[in-house]
C-alpha atoms as a PDB file:
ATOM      1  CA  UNK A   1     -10.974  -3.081  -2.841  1.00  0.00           C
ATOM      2  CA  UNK A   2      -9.540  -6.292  -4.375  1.00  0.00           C
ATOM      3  CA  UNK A   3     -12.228  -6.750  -6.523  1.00  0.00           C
ATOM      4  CA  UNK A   4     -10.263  -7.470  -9.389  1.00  0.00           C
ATOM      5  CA  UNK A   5      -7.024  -9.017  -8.883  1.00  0.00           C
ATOM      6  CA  UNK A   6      -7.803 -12.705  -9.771  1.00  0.00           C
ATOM      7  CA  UNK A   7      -9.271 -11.133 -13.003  1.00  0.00           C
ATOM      8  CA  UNK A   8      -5.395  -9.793 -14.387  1.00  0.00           C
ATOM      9  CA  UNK A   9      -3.571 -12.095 -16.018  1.00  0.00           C
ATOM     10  CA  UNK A  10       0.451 -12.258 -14.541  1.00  0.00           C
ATOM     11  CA  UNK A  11       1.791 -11.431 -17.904  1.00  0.00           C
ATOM     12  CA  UNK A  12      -0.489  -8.288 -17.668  1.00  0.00           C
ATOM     13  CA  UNK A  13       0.772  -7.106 -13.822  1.00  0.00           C
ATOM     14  CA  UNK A  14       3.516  -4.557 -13.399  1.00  0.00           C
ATOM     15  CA  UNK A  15       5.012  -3.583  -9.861  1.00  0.00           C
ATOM     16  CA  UNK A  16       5.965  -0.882  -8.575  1.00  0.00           C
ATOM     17  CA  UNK A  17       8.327  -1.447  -5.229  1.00  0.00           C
ATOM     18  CA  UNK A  18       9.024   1.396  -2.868  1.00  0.00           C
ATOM     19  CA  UNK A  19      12.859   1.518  -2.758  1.00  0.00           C
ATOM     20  CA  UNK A  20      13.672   1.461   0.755  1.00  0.00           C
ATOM     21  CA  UNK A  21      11.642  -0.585   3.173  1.00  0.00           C
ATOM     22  CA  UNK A  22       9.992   1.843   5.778  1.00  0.00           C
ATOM     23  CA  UNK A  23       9.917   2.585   9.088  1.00  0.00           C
ATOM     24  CA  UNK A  24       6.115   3.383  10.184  1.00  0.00           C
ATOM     25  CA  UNK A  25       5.039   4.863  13.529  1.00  0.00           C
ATOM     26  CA  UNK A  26       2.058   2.866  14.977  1.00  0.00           C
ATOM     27  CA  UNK A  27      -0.542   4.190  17.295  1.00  0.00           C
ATOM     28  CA  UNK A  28       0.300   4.140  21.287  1.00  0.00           C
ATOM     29  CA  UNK A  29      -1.122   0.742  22.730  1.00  0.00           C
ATOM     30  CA  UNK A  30      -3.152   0.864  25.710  1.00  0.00           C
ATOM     31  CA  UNK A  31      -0.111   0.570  27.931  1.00  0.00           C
ATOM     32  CA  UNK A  32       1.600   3.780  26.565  1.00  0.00           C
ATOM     33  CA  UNK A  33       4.162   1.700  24.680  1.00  0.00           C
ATOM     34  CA  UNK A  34       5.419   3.061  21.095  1.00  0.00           C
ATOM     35  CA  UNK A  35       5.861   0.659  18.329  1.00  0.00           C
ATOM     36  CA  UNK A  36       6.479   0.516  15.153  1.00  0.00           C
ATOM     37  CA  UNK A  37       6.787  -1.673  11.680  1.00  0.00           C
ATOM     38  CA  UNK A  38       9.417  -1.703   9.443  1.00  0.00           C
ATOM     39  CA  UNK A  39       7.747  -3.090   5.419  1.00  0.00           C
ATOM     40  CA  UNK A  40       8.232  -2.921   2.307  1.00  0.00           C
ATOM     41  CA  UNK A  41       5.661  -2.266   0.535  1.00  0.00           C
ATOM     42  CA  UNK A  42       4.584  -2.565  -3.276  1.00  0.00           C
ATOM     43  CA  UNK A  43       1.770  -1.981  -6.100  1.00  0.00           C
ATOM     44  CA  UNK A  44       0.502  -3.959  -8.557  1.00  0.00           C
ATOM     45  CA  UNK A  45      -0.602  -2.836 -11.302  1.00  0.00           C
ATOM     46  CA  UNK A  46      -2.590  -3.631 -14.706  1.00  0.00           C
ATOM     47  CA  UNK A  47      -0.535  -3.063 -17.662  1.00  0.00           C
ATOM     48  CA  UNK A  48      -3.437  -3.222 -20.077  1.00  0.00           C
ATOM     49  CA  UNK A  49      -5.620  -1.001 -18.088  1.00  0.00           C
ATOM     50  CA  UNK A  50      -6.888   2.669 -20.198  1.00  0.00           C
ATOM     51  CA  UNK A  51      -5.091   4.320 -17.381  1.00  0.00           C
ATOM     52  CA  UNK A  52      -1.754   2.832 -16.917  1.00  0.00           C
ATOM     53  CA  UNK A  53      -0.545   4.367 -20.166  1.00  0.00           C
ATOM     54  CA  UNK A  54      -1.785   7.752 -18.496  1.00  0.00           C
ATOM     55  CA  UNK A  55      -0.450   7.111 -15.039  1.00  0.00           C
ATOM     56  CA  UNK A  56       1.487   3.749 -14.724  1.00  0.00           C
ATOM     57  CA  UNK A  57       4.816   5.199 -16.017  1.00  0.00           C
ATOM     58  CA  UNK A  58       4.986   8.326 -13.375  1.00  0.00           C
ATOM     59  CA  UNK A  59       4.074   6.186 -10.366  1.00  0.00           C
ATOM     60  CA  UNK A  60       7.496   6.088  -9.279  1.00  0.00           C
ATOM     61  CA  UNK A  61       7.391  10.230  -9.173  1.00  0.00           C
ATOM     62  CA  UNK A  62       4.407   9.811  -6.847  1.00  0.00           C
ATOM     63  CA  UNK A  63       7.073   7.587  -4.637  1.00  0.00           C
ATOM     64  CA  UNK A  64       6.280  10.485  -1.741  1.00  0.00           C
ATOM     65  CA  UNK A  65       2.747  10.723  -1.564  1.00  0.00           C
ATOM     66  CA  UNK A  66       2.481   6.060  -1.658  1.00  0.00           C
ATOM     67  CA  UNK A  67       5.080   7.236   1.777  1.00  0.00           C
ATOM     68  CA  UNK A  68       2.844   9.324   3.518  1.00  0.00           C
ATOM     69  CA  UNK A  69      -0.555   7.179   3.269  1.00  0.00           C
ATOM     70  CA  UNK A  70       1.301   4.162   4.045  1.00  0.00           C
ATOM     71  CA  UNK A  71       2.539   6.068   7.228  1.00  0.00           C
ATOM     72  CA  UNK A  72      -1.153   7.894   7.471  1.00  0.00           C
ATOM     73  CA  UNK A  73      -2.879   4.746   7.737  1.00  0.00           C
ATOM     74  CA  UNK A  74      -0.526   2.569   9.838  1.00  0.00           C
ATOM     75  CA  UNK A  75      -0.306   5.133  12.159  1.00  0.00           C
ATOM     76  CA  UNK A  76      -4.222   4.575  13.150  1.00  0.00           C
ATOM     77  CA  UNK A  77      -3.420   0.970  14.531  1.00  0.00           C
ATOM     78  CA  UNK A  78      -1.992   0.014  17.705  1.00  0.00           C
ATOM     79  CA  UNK A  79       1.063  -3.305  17.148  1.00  0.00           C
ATOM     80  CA  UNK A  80      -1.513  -5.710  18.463  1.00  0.00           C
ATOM     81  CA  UNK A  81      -4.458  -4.024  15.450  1.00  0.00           C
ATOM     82  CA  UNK A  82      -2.119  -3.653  13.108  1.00  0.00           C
ATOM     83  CA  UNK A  83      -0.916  -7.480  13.110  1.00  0.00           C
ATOM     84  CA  UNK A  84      -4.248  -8.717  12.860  1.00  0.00           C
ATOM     85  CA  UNK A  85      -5.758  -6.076  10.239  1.00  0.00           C
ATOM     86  CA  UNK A  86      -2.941  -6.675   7.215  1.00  0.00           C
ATOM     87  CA  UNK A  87      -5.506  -7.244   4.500  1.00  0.00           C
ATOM     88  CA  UNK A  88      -7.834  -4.006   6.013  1.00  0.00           C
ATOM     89  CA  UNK A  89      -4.613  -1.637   5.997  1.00  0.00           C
ATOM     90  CA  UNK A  90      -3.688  -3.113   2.562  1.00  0.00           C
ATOM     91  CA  UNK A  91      -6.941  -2.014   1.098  1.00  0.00           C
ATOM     92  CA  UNK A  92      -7.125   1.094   2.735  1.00  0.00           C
ATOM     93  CA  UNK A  93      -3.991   2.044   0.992  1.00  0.00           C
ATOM     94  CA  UNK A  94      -5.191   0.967  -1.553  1.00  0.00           C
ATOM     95  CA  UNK A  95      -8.353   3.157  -1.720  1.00  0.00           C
ATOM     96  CA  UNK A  96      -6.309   6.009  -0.776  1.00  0.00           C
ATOM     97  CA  UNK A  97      -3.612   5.708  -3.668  1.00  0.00           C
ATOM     98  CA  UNK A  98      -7.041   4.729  -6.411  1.00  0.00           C
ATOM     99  CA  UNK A  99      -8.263   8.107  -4.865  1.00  0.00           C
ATOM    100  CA  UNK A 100      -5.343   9.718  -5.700  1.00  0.00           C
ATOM    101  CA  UNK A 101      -5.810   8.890  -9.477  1.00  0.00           C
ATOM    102  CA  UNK A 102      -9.035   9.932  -9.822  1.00  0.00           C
ATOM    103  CA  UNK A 103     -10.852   6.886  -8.512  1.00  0.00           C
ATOM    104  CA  UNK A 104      -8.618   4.380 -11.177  1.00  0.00           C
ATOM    105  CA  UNK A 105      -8.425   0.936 -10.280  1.00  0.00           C
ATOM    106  CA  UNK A 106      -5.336   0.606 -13.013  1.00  0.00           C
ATOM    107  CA  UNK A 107      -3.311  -0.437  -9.283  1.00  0.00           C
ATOM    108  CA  UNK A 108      -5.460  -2.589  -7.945  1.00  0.00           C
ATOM    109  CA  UNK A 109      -3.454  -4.186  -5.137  1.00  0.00           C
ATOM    110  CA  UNK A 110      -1.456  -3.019  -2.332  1.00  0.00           C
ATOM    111  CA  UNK A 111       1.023  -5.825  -0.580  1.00  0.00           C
ATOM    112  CA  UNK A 112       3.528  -5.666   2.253  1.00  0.00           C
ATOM    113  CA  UNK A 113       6.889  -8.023   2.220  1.00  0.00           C
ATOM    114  CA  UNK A 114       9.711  -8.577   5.023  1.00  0.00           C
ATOM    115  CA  UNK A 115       6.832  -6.461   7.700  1.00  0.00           C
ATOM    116  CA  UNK A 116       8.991  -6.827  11.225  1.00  0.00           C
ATOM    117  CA  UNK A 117       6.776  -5.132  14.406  1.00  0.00           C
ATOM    118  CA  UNK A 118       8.868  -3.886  17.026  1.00  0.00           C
END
């Protein structure tokens, strides 16, 4: 899913941040406890790609739907899953959002900052 983030230049990537850092339900462990993960999460995305002329300047109105799959797929992992599988939820965002746009890779990389599991 990462495929091509070494190729883009930094002078070429644009980010998009969610604005708040969120509050994610994980799934029950095996004990019946409920956790959950508190991240902030962001997109980077090619500036030169065909697409982000089409797309990259509305991602921020798609703020709602980047919410819900980041919620979607964190909620599939248990604390313990979830802290070892950061790259696999990353890119399984990732797929989700590129899915979103019709398959375009113009984000092509999902990344977490100040993630706290409680």
């Amino acid at each position: 899913a990462d495929a091509g983030k070494e190729d883009v230049p930094i002078e070429n990537i644009v980010t998009y941040s969610i604005p708040e850092k969120m509050t994610v339900v994980l799934k029950i462990d095996e004990d019946g406890t409920a956790h959950y993960c508190m991240v902030s999460v962001f997109f980077s995305m090619d500036s030169t790609h065909p697409d982000y002329k089409k797309y990259g300047e509305s991602v921020e109105s798609n703020e709602l739907i980047f919410r819900s799959i980041v919620g979607e797929v964190f909620q599939k992992y248990t604390i313990t899953e979830a802290r070892a599988s950061q790259e696999e939820i990353c890119d399984e965002i990732l797929a989700q959002v590129q899915q979103k746009y019709q398959g375009s890779d113009f984000i092509f990389e999902v990344s977490f900052s100040d993630i706290v599991y409680q």
